[in-house]
N, C-alpha and C. Protein backbone atom coordinates (compact mmCIF):
# COMPACT_ATOMS: atom_id res chain seq x y z
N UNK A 1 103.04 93.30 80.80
CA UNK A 1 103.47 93.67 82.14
C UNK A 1 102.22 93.80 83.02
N UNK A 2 102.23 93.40 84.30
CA UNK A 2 101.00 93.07 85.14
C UNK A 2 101.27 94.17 86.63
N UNK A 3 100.50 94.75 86.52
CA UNK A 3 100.66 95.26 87.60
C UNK A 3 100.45 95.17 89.02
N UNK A 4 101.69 94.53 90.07
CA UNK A 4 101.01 94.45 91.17
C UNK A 4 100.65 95.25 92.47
N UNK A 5 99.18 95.13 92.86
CA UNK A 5 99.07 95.80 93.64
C UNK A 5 99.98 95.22 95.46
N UNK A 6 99.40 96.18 96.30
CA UNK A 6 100.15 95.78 97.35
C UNK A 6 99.23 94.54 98.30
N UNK A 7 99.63 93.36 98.87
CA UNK A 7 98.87 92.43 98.84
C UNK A 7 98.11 92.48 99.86
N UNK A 8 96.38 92.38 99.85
CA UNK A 8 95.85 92.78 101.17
C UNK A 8 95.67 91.67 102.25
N UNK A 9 95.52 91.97 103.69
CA UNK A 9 95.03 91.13 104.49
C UNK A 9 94.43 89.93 103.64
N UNK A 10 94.76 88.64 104.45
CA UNK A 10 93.72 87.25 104.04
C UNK A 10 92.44 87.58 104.14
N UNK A 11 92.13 87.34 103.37
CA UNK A 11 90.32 87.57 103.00
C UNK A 11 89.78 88.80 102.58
N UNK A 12 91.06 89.37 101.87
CA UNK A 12 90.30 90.71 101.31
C UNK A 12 90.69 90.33 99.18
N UNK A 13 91.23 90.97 98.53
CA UNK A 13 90.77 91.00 97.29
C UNK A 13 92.40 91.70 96.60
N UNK A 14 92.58 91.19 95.52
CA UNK A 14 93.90 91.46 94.66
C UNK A 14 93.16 91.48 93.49
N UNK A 15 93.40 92.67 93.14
CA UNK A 15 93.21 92.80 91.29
C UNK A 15 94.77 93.85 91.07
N UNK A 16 94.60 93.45 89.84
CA UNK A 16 95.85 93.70 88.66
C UNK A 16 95.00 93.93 87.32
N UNK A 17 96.27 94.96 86.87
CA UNK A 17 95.87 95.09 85.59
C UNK A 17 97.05 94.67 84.81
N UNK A 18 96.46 93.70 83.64
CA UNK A 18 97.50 93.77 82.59
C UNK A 18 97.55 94.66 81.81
N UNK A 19 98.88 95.79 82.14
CA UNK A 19 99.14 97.03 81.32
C UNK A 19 99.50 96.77 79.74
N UNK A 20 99.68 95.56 78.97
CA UNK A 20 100.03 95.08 77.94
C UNK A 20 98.76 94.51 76.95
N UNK A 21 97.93 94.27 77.98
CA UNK A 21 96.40 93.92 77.44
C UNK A 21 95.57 95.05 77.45
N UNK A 22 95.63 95.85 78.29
CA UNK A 22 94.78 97.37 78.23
C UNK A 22 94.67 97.88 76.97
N UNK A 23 93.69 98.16 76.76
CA UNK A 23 93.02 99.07 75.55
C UNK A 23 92.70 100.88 75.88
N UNK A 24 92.59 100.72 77.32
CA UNK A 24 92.39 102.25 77.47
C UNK A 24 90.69 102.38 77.52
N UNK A 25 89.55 101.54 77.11
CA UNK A 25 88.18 101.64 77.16
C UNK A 25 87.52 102.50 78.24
N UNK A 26 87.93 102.36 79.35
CA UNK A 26 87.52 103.21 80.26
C UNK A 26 86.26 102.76 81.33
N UNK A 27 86.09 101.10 80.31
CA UNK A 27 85.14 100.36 80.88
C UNK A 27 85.17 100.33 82.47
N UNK A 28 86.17 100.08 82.81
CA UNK A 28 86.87 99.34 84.61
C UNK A 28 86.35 100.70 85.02
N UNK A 29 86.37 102.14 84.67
CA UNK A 29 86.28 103.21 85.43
C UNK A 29 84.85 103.17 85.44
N UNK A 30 83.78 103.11 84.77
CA UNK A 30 82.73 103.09 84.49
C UNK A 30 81.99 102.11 85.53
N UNK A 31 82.20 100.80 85.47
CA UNK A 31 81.25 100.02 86.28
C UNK A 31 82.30 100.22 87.63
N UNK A 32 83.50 100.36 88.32
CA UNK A 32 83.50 100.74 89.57
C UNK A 32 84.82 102.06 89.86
N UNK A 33 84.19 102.96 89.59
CA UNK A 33 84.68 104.62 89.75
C UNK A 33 85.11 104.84 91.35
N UNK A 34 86.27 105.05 91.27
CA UNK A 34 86.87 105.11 92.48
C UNK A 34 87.89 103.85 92.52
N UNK A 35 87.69 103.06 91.96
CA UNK A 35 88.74 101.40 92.09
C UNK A 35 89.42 102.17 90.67
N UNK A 36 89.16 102.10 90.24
CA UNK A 36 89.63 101.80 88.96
C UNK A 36 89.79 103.79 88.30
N UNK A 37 91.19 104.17 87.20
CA UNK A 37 91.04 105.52 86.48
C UNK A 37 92.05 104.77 85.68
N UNK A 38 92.13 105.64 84.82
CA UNK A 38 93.29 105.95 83.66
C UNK A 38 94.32 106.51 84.01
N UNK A 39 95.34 106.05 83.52
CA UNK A 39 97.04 107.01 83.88
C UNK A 39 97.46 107.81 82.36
N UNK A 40 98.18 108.51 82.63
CA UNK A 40 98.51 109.45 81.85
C UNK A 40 98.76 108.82 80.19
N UNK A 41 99.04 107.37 80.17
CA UNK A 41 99.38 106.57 78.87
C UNK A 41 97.92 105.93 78.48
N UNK A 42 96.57 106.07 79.34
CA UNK A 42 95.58 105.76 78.62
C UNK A 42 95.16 104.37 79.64
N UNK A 43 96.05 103.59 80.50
CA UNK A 43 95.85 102.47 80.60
C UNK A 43 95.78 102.56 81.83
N UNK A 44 94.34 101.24 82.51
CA UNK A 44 94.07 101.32 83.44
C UNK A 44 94.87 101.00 84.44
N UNK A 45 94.60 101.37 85.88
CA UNK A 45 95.23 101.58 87.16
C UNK A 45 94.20 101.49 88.11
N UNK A 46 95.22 100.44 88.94
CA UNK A 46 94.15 100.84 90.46
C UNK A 46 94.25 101.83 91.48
N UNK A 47 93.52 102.91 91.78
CA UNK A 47 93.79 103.81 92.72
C UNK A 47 93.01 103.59 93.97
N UNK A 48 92.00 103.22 93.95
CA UNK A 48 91.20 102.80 95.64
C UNK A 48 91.12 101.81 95.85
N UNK A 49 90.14 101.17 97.49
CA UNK A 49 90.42 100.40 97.86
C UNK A 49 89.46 99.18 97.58
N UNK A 50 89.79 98.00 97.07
CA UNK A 50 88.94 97.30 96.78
C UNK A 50 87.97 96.31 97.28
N UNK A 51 88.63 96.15 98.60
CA UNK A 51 87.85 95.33 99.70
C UNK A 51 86.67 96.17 100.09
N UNK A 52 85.49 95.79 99.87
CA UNK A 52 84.06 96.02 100.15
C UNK A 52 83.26 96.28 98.46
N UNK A 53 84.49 95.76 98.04
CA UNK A 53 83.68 96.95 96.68
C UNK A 53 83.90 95.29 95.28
N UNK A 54 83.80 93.62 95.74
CA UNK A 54 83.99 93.02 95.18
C UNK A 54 82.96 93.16 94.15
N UNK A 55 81.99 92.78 94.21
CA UNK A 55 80.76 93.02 93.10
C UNK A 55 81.14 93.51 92.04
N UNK A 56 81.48 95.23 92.15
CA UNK A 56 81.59 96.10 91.12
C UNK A 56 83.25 95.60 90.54
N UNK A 57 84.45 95.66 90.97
CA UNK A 57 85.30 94.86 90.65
C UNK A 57 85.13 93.89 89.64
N UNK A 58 84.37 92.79 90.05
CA UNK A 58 84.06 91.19 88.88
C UNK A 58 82.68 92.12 88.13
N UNK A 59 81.85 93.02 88.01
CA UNK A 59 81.65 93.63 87.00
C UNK A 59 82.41 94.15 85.95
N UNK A 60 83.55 95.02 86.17
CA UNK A 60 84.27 95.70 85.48
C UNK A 60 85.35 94.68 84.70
N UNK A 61 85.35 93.89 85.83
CA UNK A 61 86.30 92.67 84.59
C UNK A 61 85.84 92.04 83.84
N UNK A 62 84.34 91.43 84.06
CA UNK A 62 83.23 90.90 83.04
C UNK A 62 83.52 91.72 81.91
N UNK A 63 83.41 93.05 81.79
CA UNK A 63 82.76 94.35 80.90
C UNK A 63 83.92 94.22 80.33
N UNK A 64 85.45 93.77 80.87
CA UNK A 64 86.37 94.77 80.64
C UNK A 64 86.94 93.97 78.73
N UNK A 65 87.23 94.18 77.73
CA UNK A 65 86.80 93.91 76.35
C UNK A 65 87.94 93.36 76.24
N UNK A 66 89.08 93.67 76.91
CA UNK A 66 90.77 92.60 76.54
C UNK A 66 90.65 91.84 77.94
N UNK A 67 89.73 91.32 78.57
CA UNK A 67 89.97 90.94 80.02
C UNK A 67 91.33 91.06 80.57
N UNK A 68 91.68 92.20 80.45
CA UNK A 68 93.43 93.08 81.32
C UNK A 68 92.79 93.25 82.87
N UNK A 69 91.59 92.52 83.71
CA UNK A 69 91.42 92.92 85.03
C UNK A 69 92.08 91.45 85.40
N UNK A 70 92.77 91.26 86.35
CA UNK A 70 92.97 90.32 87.29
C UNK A 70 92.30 90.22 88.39
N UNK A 71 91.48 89.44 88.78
CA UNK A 71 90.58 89.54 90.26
C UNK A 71 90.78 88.26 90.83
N UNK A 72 91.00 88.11 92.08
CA UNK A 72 90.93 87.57 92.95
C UNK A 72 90.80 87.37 94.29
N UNK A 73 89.77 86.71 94.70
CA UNK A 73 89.35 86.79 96.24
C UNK A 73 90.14 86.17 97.33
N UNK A 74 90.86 86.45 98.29
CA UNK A 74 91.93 85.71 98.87
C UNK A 74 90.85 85.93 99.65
N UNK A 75 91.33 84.00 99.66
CA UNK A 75 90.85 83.13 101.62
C UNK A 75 91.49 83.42 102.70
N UNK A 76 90.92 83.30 103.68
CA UNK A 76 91.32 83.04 104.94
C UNK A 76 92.02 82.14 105.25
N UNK A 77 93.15 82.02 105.58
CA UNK A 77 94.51 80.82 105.71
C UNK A 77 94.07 79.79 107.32
């Protein structure tokens, strides 16, 4: 199950987590704290906002050990 977030303006950024691939590592919270926490079942969630914060984002999915981050940069239409 994939979780979607709510879809931002063109040219800002969509990540998802696959709640079925999550391990719970804690990695995603680690390289960008504030995007990314744990929910009460262990598995990651997005709680802030991710536009300005791409870098640390495609860090945390690099890091992330079941790659459960979805990232993607939406263009400008």
């Amino acid at each position: 199950m994939v979780e979607q977030p709510e879809s931002p303006d063109p040219g800002g950024v969509r990540v998802a987590i696959d709640r079925d691939a999550c391990m719970g590592s804690g990695n995603c919270v680690f390289w960008a704290q504030g995007v990314f926490d744990l929910d009460e079942d262990g598995v990651a969630v997005v709680v802030g906002d991710v536009n300005g914060r791409e870098e640390e984002v495609r860090t945390a999915a690099s890091n992330c050990p079941t790659s459960a981050i979805l990232f993607d940069v939406m263009l400008p239409s």
